[in-house]
N, C-alpha and C. Protein backbone atom coordinates (compact mmCIF):
# COMPACT_ATOMS: atom_id res chain seq x y z
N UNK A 1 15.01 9.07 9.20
CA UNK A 1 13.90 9.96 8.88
C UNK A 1 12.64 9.11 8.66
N UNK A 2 11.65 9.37 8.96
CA UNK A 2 10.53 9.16 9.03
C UNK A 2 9.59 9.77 8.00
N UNK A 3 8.62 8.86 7.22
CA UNK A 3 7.87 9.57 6.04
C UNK A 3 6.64 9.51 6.62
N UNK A 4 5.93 10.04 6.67
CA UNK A 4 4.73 10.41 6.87
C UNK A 4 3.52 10.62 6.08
N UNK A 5 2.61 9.40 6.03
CA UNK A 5 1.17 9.68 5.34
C UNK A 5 0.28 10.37 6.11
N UNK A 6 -0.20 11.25 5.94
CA UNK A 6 -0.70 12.25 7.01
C UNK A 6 -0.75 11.97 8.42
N UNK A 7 -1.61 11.42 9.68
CA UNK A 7 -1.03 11.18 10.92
C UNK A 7 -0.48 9.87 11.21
N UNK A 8 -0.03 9.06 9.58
CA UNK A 8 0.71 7.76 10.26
C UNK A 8 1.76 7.50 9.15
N UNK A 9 3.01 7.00 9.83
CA UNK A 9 4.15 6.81 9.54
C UNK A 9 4.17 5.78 8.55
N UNK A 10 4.60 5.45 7.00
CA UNK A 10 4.24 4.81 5.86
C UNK A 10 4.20 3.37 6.27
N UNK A 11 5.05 3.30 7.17
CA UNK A 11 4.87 1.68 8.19
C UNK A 11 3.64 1.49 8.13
N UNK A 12 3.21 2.38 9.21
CA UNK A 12 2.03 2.14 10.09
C UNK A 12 0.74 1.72 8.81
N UNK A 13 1.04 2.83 7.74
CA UNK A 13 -0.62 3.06 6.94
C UNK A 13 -0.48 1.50 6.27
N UNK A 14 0.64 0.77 5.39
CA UNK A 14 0.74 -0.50 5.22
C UNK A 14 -0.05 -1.51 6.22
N UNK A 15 0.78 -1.69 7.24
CA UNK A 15 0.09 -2.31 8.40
C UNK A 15 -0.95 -2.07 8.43
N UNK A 16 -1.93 -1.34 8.79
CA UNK A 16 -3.29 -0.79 8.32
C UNK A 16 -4.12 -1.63 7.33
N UNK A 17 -3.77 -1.15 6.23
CA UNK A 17 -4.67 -1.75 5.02
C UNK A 17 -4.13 -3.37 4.87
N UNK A 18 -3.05 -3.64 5.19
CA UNK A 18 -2.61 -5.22 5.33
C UNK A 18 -4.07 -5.61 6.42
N UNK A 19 -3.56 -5.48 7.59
CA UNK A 19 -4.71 -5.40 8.75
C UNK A 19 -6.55 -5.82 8.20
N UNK A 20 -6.86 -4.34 7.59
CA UNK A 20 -8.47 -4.49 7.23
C UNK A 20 -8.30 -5.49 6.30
N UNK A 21 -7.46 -5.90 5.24
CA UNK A 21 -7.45 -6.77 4.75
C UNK A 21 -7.86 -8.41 4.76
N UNK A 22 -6.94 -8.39 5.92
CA UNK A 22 -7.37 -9.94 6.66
C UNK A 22 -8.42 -9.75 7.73
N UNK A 23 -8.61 -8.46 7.96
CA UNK A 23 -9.98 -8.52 8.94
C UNK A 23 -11.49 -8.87 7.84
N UNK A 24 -11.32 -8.76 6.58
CA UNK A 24 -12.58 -8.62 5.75
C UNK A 24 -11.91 -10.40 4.86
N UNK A 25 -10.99 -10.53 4.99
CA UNK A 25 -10.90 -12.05 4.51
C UNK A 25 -11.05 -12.99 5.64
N UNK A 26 -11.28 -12.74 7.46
CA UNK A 26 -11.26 -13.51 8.32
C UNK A 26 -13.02 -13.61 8.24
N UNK A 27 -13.47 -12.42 7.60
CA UNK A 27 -15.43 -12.28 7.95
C UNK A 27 -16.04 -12.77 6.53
N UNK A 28 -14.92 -13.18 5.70
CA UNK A 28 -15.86 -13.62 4.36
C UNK A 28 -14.53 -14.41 3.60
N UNK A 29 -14.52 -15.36 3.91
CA UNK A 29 -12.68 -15.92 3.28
C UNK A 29 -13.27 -16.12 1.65
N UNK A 30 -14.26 -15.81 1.37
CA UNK A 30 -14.55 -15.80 -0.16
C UNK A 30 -14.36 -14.18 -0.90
N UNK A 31 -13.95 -13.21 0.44
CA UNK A 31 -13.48 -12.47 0.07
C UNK A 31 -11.81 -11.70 -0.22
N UNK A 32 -11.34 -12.23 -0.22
CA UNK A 32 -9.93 -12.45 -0.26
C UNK A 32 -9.20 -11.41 -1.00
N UNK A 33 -8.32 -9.90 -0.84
CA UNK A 33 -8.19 -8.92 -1.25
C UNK A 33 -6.68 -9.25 -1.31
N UNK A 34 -6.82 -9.34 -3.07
CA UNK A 34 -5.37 -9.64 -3.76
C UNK A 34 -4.20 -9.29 -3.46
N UNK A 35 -2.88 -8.71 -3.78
CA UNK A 35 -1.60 -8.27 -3.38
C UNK A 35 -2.26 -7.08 -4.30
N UNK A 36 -2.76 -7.17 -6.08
CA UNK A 36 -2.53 -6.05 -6.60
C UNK A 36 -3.57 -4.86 -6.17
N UNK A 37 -4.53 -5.57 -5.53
CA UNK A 37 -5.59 -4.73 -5.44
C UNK A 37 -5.27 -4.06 -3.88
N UNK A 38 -4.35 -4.73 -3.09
CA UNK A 38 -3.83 -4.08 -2.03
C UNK A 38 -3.33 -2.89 -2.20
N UNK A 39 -2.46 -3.47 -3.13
CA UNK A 39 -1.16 -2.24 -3.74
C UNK A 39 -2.02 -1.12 -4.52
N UNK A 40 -3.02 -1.30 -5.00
CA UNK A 40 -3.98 0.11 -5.28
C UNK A 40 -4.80 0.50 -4.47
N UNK A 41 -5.18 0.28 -3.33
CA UNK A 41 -5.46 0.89 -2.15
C UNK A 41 -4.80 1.82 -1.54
N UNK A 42 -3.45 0.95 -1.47
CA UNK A 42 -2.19 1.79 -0.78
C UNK A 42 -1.71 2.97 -1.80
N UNK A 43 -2.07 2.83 -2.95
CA UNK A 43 -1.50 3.92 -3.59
C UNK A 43 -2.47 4.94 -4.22
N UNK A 44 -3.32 4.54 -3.98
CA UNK A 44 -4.87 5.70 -3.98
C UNK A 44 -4.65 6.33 -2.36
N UNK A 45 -4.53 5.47 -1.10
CA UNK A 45 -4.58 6.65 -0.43
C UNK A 45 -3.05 7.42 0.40
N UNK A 46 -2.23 7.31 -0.59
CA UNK A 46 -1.27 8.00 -0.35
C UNK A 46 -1.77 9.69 -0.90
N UNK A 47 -0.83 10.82 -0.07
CA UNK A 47 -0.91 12.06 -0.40
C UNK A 47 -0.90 12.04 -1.77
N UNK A 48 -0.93 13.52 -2.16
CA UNK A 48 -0.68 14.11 -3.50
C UNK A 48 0.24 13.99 -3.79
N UNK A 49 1.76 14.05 -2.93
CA UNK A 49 3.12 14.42 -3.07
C UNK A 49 3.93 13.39 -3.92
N UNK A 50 3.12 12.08 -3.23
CA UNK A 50 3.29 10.84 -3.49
C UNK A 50 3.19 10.45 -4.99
N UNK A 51 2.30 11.49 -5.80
CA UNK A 51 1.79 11.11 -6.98
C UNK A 51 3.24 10.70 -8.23
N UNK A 52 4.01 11.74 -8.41
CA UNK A 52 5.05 11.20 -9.09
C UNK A 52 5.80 10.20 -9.28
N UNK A 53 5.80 9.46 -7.74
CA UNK A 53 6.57 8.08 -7.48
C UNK A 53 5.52 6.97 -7.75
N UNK A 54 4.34 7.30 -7.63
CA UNK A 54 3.31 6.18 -7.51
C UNK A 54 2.96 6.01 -9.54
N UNK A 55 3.25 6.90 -9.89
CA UNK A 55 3.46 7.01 -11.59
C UNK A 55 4.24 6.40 -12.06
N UNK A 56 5.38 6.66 -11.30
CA UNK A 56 6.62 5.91 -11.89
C UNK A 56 6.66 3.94 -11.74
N UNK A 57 5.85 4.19 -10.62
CA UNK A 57 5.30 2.35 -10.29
C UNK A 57 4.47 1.79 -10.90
N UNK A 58 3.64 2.49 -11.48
CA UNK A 58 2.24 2.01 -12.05
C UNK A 58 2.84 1.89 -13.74
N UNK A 59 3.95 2.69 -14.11
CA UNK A 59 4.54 2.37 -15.25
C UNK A 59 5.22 1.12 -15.29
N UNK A 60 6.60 0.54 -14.05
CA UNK A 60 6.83 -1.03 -14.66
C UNK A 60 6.02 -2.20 -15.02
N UNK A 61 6.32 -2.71 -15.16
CA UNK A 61 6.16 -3.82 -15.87
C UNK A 61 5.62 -4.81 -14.69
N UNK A 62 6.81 -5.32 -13.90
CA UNK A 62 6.59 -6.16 -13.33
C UNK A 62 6.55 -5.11 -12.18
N UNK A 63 5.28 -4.77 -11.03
CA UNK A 63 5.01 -4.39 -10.44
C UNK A 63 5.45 -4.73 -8.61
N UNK A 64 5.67 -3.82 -7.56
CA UNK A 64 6.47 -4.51 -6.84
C UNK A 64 5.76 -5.62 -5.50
N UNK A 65 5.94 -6.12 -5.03
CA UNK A 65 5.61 -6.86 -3.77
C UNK A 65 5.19 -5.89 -2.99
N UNK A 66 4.22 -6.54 -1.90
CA UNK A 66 3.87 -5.35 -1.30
C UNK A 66 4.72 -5.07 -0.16
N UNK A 67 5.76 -5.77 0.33
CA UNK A 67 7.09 -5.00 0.86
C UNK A 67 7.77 -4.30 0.30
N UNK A 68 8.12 -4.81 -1.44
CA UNK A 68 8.73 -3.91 -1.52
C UNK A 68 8.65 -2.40 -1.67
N UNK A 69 7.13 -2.33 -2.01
CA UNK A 69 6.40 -1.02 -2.02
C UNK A 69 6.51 -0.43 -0.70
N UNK A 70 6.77 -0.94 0.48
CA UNK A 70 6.97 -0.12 1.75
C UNK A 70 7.87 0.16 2.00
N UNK A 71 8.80 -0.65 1.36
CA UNK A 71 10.26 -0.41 1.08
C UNK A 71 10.84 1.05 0.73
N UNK A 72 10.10 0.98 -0.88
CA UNK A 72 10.20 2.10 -2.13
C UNK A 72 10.14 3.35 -1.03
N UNK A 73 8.65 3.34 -0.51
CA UNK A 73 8.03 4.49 0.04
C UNK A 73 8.70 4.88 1.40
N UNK A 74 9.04 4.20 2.04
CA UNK A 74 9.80 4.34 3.46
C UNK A 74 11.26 4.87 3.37
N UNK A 75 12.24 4.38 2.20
CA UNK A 75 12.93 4.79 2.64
C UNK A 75 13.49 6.16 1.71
């Protein structure tokens, strides 16, 4: 089964913001966009539906990798 962030597959939207990521650290390497600040990108623009699980993440402690967050969400 396949999860779906509105027209892209939770793969894809990762890949994505990974992507602009290093496209805005290849045009300013003094700009360099953290793992955590990734991981709140990715979880600001997830759906609404998403909100309960993204609560339950923002509560541990030790917060996850950003695989494993595609992990969490994918499968």
């Amino acid at each position: 089964m396949l999860v779906k962030q509105n027209d892209l597959i939770i793969n894809q939207n990762f890949t994505k913001v990974k992507s602009i990521c290093c496209e805005i650290f290849e045009l300013d390497p003094r700009s360099k966009i953290s793992e955590d600040r990734m991981r709140r990108i990715i979880i600001h623009s997830l759906r609404p539906e998403f909100c309960g699980f993204t609560t339950i993440i923002r509560g541990w402690i030790v917060q996850p990798s950003i695989e494993d967050l595609e992990n969490l969400l994918a499968n």
